[in-house]
PDB file of N, CA and C in Angstrom:
ATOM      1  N   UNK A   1     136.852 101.472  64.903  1.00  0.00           N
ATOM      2  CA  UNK A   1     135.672 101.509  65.753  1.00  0.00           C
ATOM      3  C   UNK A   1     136.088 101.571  67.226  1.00  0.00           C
ATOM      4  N   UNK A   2     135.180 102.077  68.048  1.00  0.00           N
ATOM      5  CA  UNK A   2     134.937 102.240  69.355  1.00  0.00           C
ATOM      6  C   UNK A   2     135.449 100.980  70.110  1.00  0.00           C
ATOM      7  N   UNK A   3     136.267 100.845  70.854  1.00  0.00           N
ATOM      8  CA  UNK A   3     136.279  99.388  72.112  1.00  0.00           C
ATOM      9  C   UNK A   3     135.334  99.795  73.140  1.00  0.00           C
ATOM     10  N   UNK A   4     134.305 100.949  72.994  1.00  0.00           N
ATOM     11  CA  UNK A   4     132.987 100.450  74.064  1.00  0.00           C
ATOM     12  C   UNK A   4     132.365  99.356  74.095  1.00  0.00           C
ATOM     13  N   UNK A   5     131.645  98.753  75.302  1.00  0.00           N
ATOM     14  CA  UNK A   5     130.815  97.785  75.016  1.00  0.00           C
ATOM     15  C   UNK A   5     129.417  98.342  76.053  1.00  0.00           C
ATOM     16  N   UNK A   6     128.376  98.741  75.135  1.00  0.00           N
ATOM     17  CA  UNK A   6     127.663  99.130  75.885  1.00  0.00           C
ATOM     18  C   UNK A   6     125.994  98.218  75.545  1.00  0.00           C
ATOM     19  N   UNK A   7     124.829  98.332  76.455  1.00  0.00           N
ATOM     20  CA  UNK A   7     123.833  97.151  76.441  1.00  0.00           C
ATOM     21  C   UNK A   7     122.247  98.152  76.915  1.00  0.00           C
ATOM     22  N   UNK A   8     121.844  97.634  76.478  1.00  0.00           N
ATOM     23  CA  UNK A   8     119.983  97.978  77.156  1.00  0.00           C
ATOM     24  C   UNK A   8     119.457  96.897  77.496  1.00  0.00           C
ATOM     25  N   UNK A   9     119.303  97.029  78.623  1.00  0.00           N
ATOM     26  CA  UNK A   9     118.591  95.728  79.843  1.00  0.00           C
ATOM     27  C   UNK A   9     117.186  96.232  79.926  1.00  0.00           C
ATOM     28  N   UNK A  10     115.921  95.611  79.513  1.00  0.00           N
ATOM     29  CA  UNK A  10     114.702  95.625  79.847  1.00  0.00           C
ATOM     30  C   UNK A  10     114.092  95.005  80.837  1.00  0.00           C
ATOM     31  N   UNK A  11     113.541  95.228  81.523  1.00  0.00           N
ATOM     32  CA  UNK A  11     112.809  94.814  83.089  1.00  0.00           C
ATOM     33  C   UNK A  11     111.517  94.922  83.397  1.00  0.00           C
ATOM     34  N   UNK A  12     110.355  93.968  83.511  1.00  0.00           N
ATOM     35  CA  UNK A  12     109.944  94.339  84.239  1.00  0.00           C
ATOM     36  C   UNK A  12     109.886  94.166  85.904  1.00  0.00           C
ATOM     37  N   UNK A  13     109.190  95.170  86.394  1.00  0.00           N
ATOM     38  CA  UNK A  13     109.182  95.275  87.503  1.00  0.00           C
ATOM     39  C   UNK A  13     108.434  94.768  88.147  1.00  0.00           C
ATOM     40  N   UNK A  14     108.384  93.619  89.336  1.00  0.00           N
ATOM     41  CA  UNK A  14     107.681  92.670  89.914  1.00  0.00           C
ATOM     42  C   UNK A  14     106.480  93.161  90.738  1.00  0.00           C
ATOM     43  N   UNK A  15     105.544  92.674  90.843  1.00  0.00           N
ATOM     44  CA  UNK A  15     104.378  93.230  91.697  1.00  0.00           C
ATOM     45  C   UNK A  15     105.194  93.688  93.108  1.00  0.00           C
ATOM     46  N   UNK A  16     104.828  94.723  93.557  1.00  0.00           N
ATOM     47  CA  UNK A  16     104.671  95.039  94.522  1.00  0.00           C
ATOM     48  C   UNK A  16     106.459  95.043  95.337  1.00  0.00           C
ATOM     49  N   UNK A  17     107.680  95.110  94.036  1.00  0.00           N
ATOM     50  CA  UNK A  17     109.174  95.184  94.428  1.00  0.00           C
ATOM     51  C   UNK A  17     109.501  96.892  94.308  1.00  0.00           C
ATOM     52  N   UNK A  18     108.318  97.581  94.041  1.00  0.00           N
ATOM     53  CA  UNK A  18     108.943  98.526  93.032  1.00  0.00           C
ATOM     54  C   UNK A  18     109.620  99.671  94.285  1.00  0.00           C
ATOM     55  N   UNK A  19     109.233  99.648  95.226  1.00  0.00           N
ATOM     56  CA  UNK A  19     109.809 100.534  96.532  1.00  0.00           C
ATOM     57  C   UNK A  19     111.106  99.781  96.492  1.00  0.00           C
ATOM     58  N   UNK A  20     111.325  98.385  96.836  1.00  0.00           N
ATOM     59  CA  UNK A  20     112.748  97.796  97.288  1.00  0.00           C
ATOM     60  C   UNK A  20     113.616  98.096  95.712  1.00  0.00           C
ATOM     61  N   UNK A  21     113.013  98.382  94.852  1.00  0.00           N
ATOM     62  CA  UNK A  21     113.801  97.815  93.160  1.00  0.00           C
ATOM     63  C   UNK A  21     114.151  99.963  93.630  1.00  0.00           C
ATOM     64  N   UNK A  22     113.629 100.619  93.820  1.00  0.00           N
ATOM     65  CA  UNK A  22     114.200 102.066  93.511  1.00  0.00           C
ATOM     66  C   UNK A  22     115.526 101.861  94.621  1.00  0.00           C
ATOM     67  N   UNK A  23     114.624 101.495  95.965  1.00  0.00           N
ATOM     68  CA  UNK A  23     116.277 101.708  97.036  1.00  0.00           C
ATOM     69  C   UNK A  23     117.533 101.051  96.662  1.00  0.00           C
ATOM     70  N   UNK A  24     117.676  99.620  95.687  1.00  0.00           N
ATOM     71  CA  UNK A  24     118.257  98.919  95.337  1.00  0.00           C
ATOM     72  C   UNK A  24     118.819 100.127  94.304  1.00  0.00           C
ATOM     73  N   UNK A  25     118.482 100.453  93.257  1.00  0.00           N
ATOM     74  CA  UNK A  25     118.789 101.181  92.295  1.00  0.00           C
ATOM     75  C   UNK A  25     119.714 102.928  92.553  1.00  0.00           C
ATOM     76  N   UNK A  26     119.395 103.077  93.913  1.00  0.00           N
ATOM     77  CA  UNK A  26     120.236 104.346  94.249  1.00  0.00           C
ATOM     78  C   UNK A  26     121.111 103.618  94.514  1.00  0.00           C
ATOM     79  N   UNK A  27     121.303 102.301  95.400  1.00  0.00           N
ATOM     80  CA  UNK A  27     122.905 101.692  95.800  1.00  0.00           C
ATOM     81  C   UNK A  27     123.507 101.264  94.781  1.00  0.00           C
ATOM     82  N   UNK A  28     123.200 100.902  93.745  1.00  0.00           N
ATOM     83  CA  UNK A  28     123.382 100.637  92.550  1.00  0.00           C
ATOM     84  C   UNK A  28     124.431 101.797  91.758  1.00  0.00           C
ATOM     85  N   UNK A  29     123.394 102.716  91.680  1.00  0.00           N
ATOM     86  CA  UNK A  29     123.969 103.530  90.904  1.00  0.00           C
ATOM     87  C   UNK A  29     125.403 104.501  91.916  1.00  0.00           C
ATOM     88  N   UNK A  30     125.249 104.528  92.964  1.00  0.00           N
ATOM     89  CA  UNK A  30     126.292 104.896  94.187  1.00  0.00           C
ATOM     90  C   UNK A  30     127.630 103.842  93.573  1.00  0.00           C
ATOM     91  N   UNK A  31     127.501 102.544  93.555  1.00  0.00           N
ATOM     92  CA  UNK A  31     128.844 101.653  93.413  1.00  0.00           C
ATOM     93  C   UNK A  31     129.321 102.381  92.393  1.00  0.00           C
ATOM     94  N   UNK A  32     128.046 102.097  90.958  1.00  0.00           N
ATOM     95  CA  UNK A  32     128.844 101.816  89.831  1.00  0.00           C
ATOM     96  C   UNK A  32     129.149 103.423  89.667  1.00  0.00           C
ATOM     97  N   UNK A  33     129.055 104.638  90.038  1.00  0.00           N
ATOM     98  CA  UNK A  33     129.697 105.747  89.739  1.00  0.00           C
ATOM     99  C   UNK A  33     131.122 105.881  89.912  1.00  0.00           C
ATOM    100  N   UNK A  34     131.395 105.139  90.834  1.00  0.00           N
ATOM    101  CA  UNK A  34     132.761 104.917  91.552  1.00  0.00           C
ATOM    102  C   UNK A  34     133.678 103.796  90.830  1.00  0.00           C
ATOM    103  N   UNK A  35     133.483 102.731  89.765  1.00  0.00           N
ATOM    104  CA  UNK A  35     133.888 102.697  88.627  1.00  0.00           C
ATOM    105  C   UNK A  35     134.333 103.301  87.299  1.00  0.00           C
ATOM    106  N   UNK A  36     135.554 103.862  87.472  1.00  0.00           N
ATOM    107  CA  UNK A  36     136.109 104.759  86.038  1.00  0.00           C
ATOM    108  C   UNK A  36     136.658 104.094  85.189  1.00  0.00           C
ATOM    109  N   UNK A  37     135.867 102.953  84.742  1.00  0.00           N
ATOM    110  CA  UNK A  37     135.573 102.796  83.299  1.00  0.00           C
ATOM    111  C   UNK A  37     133.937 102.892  82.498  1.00  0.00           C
ATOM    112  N   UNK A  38     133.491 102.787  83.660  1.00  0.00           N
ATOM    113  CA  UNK A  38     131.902 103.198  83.635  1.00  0.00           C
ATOM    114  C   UNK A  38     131.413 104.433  82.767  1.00  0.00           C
ATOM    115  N   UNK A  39     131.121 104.708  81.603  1.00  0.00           N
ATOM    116  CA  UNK A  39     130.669 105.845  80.712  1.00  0.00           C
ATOM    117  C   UNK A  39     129.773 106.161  81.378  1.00  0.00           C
ATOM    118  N   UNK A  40     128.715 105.445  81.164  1.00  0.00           N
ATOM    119  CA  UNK A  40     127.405 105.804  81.121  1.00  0.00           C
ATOM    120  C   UNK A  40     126.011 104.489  82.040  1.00  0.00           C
ATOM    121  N   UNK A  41     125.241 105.158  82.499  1.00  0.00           N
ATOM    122  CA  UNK A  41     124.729 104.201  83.590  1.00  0.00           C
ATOM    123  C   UNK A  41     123.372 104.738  83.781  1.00  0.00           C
ATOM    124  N   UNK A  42     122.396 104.405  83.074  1.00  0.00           N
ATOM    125  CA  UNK A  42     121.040 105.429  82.937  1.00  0.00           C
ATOM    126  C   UNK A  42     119.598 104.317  83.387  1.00  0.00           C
ATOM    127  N   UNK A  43     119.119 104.612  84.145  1.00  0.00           N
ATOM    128  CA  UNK A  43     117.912 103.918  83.898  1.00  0.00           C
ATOM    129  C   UNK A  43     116.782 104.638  83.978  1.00  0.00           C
ATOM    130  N   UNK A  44     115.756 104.360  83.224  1.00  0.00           N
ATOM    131  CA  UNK A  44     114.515 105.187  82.754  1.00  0.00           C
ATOM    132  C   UNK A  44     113.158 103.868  83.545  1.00  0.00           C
ATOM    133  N   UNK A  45     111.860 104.811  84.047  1.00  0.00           N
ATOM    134  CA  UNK A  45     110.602 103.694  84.372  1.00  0.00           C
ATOM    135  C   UNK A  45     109.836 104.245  83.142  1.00  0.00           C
ATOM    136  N   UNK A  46     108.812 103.565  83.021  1.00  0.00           N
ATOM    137  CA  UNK A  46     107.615 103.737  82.507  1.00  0.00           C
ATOM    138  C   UNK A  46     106.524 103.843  83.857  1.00  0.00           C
ATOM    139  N   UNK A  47     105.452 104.676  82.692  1.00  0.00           N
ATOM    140  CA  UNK A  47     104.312 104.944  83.940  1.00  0.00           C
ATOM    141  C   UNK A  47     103.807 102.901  84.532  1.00  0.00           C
ATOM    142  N   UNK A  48     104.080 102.153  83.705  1.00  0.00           N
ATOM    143  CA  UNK A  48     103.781 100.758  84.016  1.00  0.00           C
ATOM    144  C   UNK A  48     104.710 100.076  84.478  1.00  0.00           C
ATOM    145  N   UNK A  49     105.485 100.317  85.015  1.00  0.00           N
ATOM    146  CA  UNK A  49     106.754  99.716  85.886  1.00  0.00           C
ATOM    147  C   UNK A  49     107.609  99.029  84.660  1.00  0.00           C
ATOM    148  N   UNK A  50     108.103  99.485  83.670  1.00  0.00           N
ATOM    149  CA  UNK A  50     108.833  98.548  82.728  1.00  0.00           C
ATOM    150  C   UNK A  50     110.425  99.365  82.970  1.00  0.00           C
ATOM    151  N   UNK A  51     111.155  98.944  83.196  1.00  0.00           N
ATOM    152  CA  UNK A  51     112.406  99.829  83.297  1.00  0.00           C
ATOM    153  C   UNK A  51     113.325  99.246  82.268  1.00  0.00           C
ATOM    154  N   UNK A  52     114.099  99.996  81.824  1.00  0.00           N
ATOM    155  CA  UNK A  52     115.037 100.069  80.978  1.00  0.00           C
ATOM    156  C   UNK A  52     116.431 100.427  81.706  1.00  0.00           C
ATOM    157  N   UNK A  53     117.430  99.889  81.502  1.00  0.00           N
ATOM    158  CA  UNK A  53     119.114 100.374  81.900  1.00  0.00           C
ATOM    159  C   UNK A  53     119.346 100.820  80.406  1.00  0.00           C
ATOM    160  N   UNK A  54     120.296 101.630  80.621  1.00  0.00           N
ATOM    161  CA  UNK A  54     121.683 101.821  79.420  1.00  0.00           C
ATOM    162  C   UNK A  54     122.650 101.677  79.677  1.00  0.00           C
ATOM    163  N   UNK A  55     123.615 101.456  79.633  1.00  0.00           N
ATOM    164  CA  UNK A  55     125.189 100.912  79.995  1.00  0.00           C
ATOM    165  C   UNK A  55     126.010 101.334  79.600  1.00  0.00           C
ATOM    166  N   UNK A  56     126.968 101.713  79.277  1.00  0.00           N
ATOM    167  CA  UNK A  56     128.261 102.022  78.563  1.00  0.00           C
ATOM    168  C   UNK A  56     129.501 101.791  79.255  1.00  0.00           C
ATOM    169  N   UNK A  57     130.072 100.700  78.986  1.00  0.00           N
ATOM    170  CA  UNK A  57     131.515 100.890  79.205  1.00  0.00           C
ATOM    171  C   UNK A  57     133.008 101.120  78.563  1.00  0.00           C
ATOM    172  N   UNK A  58     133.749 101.584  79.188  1.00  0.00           N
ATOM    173  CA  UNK A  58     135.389 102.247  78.121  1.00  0.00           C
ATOM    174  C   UNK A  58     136.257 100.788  77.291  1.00  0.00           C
ATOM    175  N   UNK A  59     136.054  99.645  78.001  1.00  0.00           N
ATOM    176  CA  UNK A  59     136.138  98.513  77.376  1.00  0.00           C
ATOM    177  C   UNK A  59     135.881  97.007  77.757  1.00  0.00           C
ATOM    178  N   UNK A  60     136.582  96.019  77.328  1.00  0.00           N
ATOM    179  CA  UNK A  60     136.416  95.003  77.979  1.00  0.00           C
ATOM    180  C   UNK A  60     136.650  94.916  79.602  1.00  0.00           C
ATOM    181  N   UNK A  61     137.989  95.496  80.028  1.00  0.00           N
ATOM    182  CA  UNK A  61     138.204  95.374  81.337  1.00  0.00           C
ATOM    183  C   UNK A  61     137.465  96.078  82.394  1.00  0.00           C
ATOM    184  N   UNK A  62     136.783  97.382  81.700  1.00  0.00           N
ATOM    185  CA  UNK A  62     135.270  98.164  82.532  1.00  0.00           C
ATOM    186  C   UNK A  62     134.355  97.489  82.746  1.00  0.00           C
ATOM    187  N   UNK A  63     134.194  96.505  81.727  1.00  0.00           N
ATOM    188  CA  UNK A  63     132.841  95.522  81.814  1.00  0.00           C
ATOM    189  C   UNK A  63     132.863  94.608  82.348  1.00  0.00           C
ATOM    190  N   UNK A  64     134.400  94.056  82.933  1.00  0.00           N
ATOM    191  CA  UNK A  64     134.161  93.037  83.671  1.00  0.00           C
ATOM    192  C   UNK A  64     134.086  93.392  85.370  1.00  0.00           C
ATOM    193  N   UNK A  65     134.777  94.693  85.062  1.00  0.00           N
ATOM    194  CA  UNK A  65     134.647  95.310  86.249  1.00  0.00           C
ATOM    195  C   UNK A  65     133.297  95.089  86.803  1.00  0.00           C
ATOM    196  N   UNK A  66     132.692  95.902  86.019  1.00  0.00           N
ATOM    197  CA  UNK A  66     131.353  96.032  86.552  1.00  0.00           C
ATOM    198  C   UNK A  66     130.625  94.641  86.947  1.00  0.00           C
ATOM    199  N   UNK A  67     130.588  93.648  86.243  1.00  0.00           N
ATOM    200  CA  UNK A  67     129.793  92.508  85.942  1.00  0.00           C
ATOM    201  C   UNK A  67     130.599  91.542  87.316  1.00  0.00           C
ATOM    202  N   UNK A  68     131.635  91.851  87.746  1.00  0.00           N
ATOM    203  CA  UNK A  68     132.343  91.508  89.059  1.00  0.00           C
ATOM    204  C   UNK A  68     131.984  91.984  89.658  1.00  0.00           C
ATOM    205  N   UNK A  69     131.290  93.131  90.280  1.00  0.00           N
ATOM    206  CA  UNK A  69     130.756  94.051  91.368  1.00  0.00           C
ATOM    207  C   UNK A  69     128.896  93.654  91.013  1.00  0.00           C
ATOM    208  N   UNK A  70     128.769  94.037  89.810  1.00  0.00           N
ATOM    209  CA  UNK A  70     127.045  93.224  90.296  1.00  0.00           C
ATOM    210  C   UNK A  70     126.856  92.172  90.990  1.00  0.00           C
ATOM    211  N   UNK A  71     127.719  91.306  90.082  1.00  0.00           N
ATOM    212  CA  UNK A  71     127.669  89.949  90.844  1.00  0.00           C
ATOM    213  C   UNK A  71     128.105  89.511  91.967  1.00  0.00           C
ATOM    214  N   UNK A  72     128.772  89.966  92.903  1.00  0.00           N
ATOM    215  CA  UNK A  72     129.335  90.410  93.774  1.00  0.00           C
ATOM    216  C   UNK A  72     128.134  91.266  95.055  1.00  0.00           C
ATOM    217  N   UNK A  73     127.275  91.791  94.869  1.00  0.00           N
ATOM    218  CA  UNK A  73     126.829  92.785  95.256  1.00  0.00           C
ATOM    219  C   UNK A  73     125.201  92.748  94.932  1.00  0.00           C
ATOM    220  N   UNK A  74     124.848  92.623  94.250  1.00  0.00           N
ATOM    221  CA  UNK A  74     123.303  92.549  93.538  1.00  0.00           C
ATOM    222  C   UNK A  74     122.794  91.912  93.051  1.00  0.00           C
ATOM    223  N   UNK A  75     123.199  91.251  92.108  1.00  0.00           N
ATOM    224  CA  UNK A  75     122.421  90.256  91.237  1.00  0.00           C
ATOM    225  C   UNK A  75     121.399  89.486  92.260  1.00  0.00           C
ATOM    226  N   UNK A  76     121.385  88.982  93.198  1.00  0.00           N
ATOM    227  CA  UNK A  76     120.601  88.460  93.805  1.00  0.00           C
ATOM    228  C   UNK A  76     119.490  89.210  94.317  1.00  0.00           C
ATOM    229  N   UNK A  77     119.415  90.196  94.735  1.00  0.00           N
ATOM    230  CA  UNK A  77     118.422  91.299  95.169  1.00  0.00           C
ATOM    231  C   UNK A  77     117.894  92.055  93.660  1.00  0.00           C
ATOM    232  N   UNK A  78     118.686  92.079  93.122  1.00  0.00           N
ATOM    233  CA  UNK A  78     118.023  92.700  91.545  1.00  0.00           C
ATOM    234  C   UNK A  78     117.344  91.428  91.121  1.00  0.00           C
ATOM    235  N   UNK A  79     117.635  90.645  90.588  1.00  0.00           N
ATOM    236  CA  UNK A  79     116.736  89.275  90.184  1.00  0.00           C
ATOM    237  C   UNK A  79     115.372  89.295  90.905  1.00  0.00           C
ATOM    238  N   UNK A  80     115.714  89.714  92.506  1.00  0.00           N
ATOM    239  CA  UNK A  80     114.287  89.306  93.409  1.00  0.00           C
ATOM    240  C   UNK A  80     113.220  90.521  92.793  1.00  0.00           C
ATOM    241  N   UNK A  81     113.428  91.789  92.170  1.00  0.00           N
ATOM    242  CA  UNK A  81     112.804  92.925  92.188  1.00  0.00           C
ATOM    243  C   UNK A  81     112.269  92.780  90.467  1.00  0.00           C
ATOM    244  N   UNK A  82     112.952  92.269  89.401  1.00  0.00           N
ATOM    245  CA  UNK A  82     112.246  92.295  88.212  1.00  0.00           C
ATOM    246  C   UNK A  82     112.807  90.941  87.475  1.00  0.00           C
ATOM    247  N   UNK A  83     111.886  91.463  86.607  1.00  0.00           N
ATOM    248  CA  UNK A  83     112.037  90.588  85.479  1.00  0.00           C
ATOM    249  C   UNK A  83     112.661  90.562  84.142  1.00  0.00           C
ATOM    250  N   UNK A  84     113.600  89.962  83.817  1.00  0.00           N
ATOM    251  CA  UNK A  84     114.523  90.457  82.394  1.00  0.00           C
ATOM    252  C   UNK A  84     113.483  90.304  80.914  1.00  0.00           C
ATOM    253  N   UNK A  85     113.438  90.925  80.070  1.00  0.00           N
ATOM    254  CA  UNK A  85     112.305  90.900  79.181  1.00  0.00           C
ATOM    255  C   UNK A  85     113.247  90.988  77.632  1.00  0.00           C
ATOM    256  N   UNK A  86     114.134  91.526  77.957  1.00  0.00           N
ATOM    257  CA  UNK A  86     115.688  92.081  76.826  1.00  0.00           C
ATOM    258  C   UNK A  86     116.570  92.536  77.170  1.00  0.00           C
ATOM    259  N   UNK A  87     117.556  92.028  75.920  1.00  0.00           N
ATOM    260  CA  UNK A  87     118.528  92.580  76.288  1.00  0.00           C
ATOM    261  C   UNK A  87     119.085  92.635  75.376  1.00  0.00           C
ATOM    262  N   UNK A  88     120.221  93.676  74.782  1.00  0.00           N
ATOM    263  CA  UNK A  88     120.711  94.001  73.845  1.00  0.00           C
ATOM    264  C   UNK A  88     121.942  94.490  74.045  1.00  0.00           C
ATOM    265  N   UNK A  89     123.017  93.790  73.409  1.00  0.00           N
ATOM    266  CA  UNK A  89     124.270  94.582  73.520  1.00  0.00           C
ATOM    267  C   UNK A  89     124.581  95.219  72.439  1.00  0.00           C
ATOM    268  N   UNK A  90     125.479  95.978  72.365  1.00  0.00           N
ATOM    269  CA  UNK A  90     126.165  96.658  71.296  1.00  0.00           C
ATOM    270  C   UNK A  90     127.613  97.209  71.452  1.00  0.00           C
ATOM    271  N   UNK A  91     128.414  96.651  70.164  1.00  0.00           N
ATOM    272  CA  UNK A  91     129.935  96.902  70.202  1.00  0.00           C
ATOM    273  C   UNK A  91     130.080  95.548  69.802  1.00  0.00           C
ATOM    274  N   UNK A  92     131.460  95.571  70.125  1.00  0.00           N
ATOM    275  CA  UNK A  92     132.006  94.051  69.920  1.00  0.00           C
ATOM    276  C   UNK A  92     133.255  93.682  71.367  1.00  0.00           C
ATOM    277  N   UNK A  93     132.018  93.108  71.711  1.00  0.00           N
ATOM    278  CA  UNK A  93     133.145  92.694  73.112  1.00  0.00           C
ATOM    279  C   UNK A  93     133.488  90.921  72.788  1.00  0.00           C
ATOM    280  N   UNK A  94     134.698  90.654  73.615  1.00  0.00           N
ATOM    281  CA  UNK A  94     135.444  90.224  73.670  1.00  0.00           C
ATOM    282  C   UNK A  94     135.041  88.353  74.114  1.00  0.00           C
ATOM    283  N   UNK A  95     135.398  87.490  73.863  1.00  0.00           N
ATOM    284  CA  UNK A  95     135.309  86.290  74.726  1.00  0.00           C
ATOM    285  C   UNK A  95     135.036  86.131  75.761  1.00  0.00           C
ATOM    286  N   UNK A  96     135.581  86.782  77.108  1.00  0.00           N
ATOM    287  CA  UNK A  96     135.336  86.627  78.255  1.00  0.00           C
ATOM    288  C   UNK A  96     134.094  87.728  78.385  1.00  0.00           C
ATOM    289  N   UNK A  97     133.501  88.697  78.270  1.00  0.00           N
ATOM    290  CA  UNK A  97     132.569  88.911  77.879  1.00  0.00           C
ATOM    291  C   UNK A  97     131.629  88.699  77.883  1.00  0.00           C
ATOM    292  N   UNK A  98     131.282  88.169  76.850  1.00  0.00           N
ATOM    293  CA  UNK A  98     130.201  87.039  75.886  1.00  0.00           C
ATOM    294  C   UNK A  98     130.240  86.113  77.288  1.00  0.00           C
ATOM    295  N   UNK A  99     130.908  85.543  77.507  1.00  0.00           N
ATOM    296  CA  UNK A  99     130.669  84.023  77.980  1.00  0.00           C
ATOM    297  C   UNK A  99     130.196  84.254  79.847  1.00  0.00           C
ATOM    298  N   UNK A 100     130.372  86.179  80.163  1.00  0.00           N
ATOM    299  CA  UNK A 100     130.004  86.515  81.733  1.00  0.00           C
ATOM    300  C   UNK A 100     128.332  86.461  81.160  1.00  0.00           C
ATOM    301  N   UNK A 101     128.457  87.346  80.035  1.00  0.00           N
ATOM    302  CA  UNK A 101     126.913  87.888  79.403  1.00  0.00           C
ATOM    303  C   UNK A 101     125.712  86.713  79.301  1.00  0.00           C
ATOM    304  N   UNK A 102     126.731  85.278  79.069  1.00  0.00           N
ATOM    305  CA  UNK A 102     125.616  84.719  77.655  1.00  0.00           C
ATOM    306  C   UNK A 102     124.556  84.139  78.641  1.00  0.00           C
ATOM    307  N   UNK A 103     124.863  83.850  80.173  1.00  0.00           N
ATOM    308  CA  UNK A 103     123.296  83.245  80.664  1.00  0.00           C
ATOM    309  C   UNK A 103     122.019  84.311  81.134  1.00  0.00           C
ATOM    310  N   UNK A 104     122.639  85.340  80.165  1.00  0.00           N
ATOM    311  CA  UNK A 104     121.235  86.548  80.321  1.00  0.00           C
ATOM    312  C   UNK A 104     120.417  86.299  78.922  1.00  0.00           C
ATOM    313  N   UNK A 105     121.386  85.735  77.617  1.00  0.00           N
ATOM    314  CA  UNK A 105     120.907  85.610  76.314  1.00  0.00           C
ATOM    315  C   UNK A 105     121.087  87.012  75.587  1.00  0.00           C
ATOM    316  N   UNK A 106     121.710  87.150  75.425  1.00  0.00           N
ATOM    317  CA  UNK A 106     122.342  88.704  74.909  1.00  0.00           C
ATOM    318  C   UNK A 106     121.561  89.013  73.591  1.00  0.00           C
ATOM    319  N   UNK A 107     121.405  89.455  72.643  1.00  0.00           N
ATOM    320  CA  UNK A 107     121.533  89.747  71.729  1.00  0.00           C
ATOM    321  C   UNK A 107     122.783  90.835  71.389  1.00  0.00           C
ATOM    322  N   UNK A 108     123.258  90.398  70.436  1.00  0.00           N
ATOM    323  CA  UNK A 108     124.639  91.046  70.125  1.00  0.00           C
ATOM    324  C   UNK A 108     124.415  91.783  68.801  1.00  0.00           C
ATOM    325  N   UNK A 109     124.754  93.378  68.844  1.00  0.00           N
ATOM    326  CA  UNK A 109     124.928  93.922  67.594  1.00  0.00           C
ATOM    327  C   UNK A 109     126.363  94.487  67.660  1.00  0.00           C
ATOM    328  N   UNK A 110     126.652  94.510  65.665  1.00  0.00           N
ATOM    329  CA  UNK A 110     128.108  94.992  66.091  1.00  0.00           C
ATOM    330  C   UNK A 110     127.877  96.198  65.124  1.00  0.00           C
ATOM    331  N   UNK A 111     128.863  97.025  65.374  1.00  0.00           N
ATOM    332  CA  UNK A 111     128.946  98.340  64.673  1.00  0.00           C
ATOM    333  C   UNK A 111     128.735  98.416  63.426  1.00  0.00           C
ATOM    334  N   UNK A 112     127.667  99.267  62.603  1.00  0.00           N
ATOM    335  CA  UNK A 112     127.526  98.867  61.650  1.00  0.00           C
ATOM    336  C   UNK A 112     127.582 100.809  60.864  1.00  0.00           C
ATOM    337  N   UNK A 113     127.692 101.769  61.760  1.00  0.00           N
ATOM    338  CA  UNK A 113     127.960 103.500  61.023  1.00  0.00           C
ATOM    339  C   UNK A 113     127.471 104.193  62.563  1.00  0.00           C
ATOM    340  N   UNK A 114     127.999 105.571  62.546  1.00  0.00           N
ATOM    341  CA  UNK A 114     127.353 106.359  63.193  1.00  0.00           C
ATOM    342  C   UNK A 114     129.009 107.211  63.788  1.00  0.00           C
ATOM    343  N   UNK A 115     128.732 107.652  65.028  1.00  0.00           N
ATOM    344  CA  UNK A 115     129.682 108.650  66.061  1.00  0.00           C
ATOM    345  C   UNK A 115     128.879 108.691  67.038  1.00  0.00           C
ATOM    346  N   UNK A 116     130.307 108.857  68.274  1.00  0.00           N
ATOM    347  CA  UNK A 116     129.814 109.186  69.452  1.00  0.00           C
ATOM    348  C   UNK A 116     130.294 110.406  69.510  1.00  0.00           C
ATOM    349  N   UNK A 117     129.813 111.418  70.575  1.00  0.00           N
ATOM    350  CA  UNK A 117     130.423 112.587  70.677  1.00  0.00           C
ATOM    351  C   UNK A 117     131.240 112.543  72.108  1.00  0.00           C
TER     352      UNK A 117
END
């Protein structure tokens, strides 16, 4: 199996953040491009402000990458703009991991069939 560890973060979006939550979200997506372990980095709205991330990273050490630079950088201004509603990981990441992840409440799936291309 894959050493990706990739996640879907559900959000909603706070009354009246949703101008500061997009400008936040271009600087956002500016850092983490510039991370090459970073696969994949997608976020989708709904016409009702519910946003969704997708994530993908190449492994454990991409993910901490990243989760060192949010935290580092955003988490505090992202927190101010929504609200966490889910979250879902998928793969099988590692101890250190789990234990950056677990005060979001993860749900963890592990590989169970499929391919990536």
């Amino acid at each position: 199996m894959s050493g990706t560890v990739s996640w879907m973060l559900t959000l909603s979006v706070n009354e009246g953040k949703l101008d500061k939550f997009r400008e936040l979200m271009e600087e956002m997506v500016a850092a983490t491009r510039e991370e090459s372990g970073t696969l994949m980095y997608e976020w989708f709205l709904s016409e009702d402000d519910a946003c969704h991330l997708y994530e993908r990273y190449a492994d454990d050490g991409a993910t901490m990458v990243h989760l060192g630079n949010f935290g580092a950088k955003f988490a505090g201004r992202f927190l101010g703009c929504v609200t966490p509603t889910g979250f879902s990981v998928y793969g099988t990441p590692g101890a250190e991991v789990r234990q950056a992840l677990g005060a979001f409440g993860p749900n963890y799936l592990a590989p169970f069939g499929g391919f990536a291309r």
